[in-house]
PDB file of N, CA and C in Angstrom:
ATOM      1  N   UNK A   1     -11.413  99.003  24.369  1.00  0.00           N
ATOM      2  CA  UNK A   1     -10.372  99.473  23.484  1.00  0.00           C
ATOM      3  C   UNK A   1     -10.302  98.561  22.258  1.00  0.00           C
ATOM      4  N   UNK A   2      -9.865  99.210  21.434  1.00  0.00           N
ATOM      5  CA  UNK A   2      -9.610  98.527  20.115  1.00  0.00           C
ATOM      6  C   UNK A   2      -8.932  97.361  19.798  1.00  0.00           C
ATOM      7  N   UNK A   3      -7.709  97.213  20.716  1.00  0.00           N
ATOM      8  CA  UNK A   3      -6.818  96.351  21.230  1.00  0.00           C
ATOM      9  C   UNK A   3      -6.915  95.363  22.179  1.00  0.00           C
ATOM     10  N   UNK A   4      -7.562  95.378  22.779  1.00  0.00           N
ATOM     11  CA  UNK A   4      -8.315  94.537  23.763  1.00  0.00           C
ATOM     12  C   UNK A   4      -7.619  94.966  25.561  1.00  0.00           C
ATOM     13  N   UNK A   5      -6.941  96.552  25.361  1.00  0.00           N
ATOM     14  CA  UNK A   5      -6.836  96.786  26.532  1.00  0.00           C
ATOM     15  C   UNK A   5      -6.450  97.795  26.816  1.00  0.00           C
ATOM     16  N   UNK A   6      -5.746  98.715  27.450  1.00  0.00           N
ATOM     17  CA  UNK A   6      -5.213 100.356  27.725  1.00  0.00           C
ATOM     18  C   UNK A   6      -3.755 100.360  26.841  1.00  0.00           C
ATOM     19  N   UNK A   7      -3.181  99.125  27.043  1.00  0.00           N
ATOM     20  CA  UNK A   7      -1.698  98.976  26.279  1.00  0.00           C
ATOM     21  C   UNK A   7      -1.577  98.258  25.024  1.00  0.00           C
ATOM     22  N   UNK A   8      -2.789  97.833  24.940  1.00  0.00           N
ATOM     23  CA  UNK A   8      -2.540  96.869  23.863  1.00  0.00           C
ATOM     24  C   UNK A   8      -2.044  95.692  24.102  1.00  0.00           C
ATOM     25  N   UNK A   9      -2.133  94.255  23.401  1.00  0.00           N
ATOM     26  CA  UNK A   9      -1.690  93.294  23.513  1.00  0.00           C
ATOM     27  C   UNK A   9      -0.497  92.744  23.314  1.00  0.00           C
ATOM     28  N   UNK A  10       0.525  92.258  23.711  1.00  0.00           N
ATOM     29  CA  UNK A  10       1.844  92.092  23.560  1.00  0.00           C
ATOM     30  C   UNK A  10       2.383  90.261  23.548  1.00  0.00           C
ATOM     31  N   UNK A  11       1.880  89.255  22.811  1.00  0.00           N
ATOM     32  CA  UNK A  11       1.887  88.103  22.785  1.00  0.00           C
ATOM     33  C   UNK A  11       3.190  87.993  22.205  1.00  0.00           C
ATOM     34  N   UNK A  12       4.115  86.968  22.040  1.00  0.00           N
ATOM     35  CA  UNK A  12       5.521  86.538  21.343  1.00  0.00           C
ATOM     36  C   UNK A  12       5.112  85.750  21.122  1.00  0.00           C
ATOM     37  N   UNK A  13       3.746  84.684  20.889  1.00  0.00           N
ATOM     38  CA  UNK A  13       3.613  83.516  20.421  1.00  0.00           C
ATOM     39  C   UNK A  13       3.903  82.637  21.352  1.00  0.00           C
ATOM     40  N   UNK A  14       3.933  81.064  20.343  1.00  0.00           N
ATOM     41  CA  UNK A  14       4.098  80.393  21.567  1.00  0.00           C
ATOM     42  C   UNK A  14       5.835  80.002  21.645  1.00  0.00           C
ATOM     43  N   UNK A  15       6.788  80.433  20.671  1.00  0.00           N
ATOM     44  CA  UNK A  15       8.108  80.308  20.319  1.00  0.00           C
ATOM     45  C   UNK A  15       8.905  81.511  21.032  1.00  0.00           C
ATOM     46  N   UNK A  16       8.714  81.941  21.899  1.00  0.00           N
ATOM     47  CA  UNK A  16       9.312  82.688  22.381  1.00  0.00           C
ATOM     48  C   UNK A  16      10.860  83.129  22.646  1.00  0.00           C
ATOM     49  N   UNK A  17      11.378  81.904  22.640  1.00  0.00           N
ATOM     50  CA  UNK A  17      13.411  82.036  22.365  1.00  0.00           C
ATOM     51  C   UNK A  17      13.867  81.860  21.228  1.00  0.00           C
ATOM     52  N   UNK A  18      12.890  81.697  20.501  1.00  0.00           N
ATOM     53  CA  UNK A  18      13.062  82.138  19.054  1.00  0.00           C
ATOM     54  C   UNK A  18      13.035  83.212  18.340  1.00  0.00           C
ATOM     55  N   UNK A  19      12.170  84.023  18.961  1.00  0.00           N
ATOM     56  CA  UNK A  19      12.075  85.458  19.210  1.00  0.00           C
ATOM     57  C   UNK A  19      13.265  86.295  19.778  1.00  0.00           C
ATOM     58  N   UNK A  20      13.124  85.452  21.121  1.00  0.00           N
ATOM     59  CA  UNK A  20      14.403  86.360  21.536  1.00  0.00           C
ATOM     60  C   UNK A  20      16.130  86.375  20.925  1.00  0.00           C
ATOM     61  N   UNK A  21      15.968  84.802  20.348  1.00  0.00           N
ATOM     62  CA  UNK A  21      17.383  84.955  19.701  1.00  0.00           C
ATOM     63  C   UNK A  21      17.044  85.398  18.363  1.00  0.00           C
ATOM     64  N   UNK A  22      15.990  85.622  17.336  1.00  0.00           N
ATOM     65  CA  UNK A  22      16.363  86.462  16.142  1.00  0.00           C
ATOM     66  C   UNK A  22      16.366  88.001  16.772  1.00  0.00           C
ATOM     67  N   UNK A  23      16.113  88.697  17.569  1.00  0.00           N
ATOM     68  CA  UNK A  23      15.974  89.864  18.346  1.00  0.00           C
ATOM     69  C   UNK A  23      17.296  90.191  18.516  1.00  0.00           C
ATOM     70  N   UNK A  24      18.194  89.401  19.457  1.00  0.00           N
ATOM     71  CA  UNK A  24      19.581  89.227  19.729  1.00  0.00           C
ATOM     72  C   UNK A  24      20.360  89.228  18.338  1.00  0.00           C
ATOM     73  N   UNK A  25      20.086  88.156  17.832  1.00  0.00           N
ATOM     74  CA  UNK A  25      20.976  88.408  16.666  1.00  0.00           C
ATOM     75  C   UNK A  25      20.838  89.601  15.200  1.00  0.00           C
ATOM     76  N   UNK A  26      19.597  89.917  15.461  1.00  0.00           N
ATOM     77  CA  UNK A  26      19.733  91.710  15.064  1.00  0.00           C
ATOM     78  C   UNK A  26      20.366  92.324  15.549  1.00  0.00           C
ATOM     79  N   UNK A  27      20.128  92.564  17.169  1.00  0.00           N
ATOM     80  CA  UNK A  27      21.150  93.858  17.612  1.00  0.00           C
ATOM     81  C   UNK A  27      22.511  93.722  17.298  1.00  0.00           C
ATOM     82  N   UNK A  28      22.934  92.651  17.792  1.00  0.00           N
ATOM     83  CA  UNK A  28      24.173  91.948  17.209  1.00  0.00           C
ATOM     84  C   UNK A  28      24.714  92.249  15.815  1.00  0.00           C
ATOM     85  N   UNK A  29      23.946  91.789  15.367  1.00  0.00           N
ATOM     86  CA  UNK A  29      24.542  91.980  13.950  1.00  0.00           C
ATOM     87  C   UNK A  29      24.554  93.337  13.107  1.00  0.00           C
ATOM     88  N   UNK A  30      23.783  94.696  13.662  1.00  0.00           N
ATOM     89  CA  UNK A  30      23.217  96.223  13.128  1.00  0.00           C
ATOM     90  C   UNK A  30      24.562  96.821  13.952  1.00  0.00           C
ATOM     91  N   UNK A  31      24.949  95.744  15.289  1.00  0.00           N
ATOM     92  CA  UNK A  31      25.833  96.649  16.173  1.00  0.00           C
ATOM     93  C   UNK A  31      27.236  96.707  15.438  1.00  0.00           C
ATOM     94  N   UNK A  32      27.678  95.653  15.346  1.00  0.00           N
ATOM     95  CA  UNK A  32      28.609  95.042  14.455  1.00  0.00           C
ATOM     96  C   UNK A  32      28.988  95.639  13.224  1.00  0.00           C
ATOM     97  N   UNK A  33      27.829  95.986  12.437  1.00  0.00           N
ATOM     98  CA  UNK A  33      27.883  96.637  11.129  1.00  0.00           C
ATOM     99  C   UNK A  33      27.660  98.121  11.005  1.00  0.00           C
ATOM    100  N   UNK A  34      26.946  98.368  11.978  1.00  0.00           N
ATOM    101  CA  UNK A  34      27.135 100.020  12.239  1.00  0.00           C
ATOM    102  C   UNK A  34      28.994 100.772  12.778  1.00  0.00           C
ATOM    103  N   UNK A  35      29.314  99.512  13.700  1.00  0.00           N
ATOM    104  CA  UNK A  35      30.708  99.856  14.121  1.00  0.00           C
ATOM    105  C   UNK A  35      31.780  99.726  12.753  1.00  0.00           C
ATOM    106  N   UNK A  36      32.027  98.637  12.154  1.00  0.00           N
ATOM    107  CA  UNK A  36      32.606  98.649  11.031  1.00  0.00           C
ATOM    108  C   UNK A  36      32.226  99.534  10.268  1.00  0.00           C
ATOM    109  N   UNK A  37      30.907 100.368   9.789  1.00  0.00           N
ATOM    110  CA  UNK A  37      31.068 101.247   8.639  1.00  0.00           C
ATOM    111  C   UNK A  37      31.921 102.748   9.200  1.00  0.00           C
ATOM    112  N   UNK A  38      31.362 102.624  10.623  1.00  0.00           N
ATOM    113  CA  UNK A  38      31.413 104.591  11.133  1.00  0.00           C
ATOM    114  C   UNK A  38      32.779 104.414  11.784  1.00  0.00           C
ATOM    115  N   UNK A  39      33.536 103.180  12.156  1.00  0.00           N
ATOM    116  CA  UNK A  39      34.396 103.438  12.949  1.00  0.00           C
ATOM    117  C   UNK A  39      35.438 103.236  12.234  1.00  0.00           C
ATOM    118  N   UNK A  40      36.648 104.216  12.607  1.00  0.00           N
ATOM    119  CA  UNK A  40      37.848 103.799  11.939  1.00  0.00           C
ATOM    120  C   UNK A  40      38.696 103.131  12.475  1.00  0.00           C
ATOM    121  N   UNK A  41      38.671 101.861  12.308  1.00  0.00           N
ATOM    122  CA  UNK A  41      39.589 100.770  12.550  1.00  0.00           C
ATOM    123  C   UNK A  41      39.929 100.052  11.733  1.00  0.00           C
ATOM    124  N   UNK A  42      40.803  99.200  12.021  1.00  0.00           N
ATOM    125  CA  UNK A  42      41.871  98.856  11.014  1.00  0.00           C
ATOM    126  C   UNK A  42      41.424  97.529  10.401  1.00  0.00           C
ATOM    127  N   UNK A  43      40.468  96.755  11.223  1.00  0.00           N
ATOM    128  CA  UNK A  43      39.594  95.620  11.251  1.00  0.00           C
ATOM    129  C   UNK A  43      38.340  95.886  10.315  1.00  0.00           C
ATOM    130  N   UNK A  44      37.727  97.166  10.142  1.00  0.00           N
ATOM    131  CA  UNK A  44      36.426  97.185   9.864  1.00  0.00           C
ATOM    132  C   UNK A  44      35.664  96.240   8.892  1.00  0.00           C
ATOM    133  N   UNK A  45      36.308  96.006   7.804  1.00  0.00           N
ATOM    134  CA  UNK A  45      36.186  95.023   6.683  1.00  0.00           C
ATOM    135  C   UNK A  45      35.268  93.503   7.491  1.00  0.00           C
ATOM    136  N   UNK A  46      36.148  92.981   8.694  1.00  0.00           N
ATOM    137  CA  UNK A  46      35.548  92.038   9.236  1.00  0.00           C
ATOM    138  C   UNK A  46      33.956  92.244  10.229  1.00  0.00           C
ATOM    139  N   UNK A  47      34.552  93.151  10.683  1.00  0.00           N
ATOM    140  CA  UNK A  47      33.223  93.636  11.463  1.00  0.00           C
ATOM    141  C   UNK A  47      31.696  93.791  10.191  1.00  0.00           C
ATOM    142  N   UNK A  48      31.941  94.102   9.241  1.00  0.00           N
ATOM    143  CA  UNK A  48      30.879  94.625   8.512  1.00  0.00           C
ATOM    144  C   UNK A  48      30.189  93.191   7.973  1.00  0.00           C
ATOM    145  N   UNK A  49      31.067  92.117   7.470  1.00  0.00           N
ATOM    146  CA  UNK A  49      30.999  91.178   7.174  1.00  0.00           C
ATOM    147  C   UNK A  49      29.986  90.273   8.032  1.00  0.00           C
ATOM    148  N   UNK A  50      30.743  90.336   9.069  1.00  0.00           N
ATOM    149  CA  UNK A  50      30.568  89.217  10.257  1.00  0.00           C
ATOM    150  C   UNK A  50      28.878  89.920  10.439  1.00  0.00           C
ATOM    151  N   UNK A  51      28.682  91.522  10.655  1.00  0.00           N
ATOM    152  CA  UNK A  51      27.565  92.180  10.730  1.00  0.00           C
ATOM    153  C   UNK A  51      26.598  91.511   9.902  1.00  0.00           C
ATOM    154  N   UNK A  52      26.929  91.542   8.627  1.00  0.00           N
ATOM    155  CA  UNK A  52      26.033  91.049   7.593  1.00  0.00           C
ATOM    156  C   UNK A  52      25.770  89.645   7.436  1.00  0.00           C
ATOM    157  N   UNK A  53      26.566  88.947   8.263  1.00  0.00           N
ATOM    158  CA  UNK A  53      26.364  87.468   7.813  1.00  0.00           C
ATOM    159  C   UNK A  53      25.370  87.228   9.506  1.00  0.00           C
ATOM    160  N   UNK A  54      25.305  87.767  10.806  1.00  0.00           N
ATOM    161  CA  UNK A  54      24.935  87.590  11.713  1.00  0.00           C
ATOM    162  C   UNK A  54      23.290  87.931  11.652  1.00  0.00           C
ATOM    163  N   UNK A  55      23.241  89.048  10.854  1.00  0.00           N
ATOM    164  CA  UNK A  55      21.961  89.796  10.221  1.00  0.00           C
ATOM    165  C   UNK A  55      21.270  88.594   9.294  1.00  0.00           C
ATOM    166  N   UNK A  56      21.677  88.124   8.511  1.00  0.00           N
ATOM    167  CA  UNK A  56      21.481  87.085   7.480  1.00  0.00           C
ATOM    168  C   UNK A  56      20.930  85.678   8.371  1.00  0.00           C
ATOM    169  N   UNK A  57      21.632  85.626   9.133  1.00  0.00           N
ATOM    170  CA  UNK A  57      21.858  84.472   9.798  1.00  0.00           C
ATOM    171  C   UNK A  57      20.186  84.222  10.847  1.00  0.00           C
ATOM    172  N   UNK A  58      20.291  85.596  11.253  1.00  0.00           N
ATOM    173  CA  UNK A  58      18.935  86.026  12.037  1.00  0.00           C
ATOM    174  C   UNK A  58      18.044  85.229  11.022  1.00  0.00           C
ATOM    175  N   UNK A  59      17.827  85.606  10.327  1.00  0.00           N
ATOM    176  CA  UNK A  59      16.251  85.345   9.534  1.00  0.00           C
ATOM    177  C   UNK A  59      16.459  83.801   9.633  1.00  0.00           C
ATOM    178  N   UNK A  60      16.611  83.008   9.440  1.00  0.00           N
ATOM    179  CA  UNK A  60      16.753  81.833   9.691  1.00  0.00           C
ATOM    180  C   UNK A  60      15.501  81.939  11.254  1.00  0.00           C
ATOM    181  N   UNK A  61      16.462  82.204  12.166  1.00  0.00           N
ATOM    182  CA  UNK A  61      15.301  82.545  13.686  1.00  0.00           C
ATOM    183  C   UNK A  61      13.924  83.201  13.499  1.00  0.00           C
ATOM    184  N   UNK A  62      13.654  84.020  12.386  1.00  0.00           N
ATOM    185  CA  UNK A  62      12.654  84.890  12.016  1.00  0.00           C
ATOM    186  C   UNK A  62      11.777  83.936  11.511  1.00  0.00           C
ATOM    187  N   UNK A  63      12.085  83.215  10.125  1.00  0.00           N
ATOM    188  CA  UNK A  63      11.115  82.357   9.813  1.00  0.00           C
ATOM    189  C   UNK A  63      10.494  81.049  10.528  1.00  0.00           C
ATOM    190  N   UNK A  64      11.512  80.620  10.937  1.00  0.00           N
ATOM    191  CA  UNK A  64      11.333  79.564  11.925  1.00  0.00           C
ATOM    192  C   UNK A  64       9.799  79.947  12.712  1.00  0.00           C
ATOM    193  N   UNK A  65      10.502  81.357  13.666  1.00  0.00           N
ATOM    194  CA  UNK A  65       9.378  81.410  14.553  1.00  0.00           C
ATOM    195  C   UNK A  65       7.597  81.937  13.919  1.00  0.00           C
ATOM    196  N   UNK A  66       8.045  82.709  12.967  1.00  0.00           N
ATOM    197  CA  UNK A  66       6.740  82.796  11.984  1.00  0.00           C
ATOM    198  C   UNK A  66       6.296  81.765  11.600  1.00  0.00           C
ATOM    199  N   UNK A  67       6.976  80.523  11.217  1.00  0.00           N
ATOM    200  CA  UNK A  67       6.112  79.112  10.799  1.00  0.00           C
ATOM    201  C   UNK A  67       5.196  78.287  11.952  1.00  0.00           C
ATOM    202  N   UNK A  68       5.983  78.577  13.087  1.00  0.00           N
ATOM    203  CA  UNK A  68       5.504  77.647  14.649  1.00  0.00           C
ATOM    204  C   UNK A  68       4.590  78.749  15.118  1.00  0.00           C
ATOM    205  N   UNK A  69       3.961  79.986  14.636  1.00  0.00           N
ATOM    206  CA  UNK A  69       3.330  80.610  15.499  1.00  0.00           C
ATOM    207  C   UNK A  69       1.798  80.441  14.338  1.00  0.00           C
ATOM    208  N   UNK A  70       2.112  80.174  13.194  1.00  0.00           N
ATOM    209  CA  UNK A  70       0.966  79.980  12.025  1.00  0.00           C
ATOM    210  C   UNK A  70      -0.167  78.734  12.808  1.00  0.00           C
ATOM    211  N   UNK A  71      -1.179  79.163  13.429  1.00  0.00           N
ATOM    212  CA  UNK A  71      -2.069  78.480  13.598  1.00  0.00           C
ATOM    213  C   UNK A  71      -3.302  78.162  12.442  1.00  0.00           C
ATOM    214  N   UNK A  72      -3.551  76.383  12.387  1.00  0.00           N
ATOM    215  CA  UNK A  72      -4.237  76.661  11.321  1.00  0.00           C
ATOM    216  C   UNK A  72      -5.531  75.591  12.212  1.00  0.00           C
ATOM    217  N   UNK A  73      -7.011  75.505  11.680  1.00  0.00           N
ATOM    218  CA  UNK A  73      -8.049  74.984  12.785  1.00  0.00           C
ATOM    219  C   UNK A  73      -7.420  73.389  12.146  1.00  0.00           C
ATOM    220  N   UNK A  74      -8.397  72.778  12.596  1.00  0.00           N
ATOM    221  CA  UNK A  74      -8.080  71.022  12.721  1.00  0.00           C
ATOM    222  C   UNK A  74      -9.124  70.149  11.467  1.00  0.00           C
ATOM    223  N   UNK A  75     -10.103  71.164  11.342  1.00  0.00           N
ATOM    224  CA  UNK A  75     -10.710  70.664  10.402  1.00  0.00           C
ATOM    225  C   UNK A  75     -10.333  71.085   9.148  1.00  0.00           C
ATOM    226  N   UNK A  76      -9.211  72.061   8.858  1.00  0.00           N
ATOM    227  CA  UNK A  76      -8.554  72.436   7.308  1.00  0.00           C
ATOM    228  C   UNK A  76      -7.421  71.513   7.135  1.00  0.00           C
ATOM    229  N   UNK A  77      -6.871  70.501   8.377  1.00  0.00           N
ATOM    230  CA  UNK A  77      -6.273  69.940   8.000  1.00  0.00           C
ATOM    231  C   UNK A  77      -6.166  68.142   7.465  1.00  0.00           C
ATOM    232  N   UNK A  78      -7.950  67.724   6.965  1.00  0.00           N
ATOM    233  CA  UNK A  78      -8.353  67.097   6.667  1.00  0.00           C
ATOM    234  C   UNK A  78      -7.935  65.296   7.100  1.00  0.00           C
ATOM    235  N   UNK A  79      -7.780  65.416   8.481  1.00  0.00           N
ATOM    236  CA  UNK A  79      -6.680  64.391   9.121  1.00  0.00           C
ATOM    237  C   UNK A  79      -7.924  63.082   9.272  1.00  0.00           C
TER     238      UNK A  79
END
């Protein structure tokens, strides 16, 4: 297979709870901000906020784990 198997390969790197908490703090934060826009409550203002700053907040976890998963060989790093 093209993929190297029937399902394909499914690696998280080697940062893996880094993964899982920018993952978490997406749902979190889409859940949050989907409820504040569609729901009518009296709160929503905060919910949307808190949504957007939890969303925001994620990428922080996103880059992180994209930097620790960047493998580079040993001889480009001229040590």
């Amino acid at each position: 297979m093209l993929l190297g198997g029937p399902w394909g390969r499914c690696n998280p790197g080697r940062c893996a709870l880094l993964l899982l908490l920018a993952l978490l703090l997406d749902t979190l934060g889409l859940v949050l901000l989907l409820v504040g826009i569609f729901a009518s409550l009296d709160y929503w203002d905060f919910l949307v906020y808190t949504g957007s700053l939890t969303l925001a907040f994620s990428l922080l976890f996103w880059t992180t784990w994209y930097s620790f998963n960047i493998e580079l060989p040993l001889e480009k790093l001229d040590l």
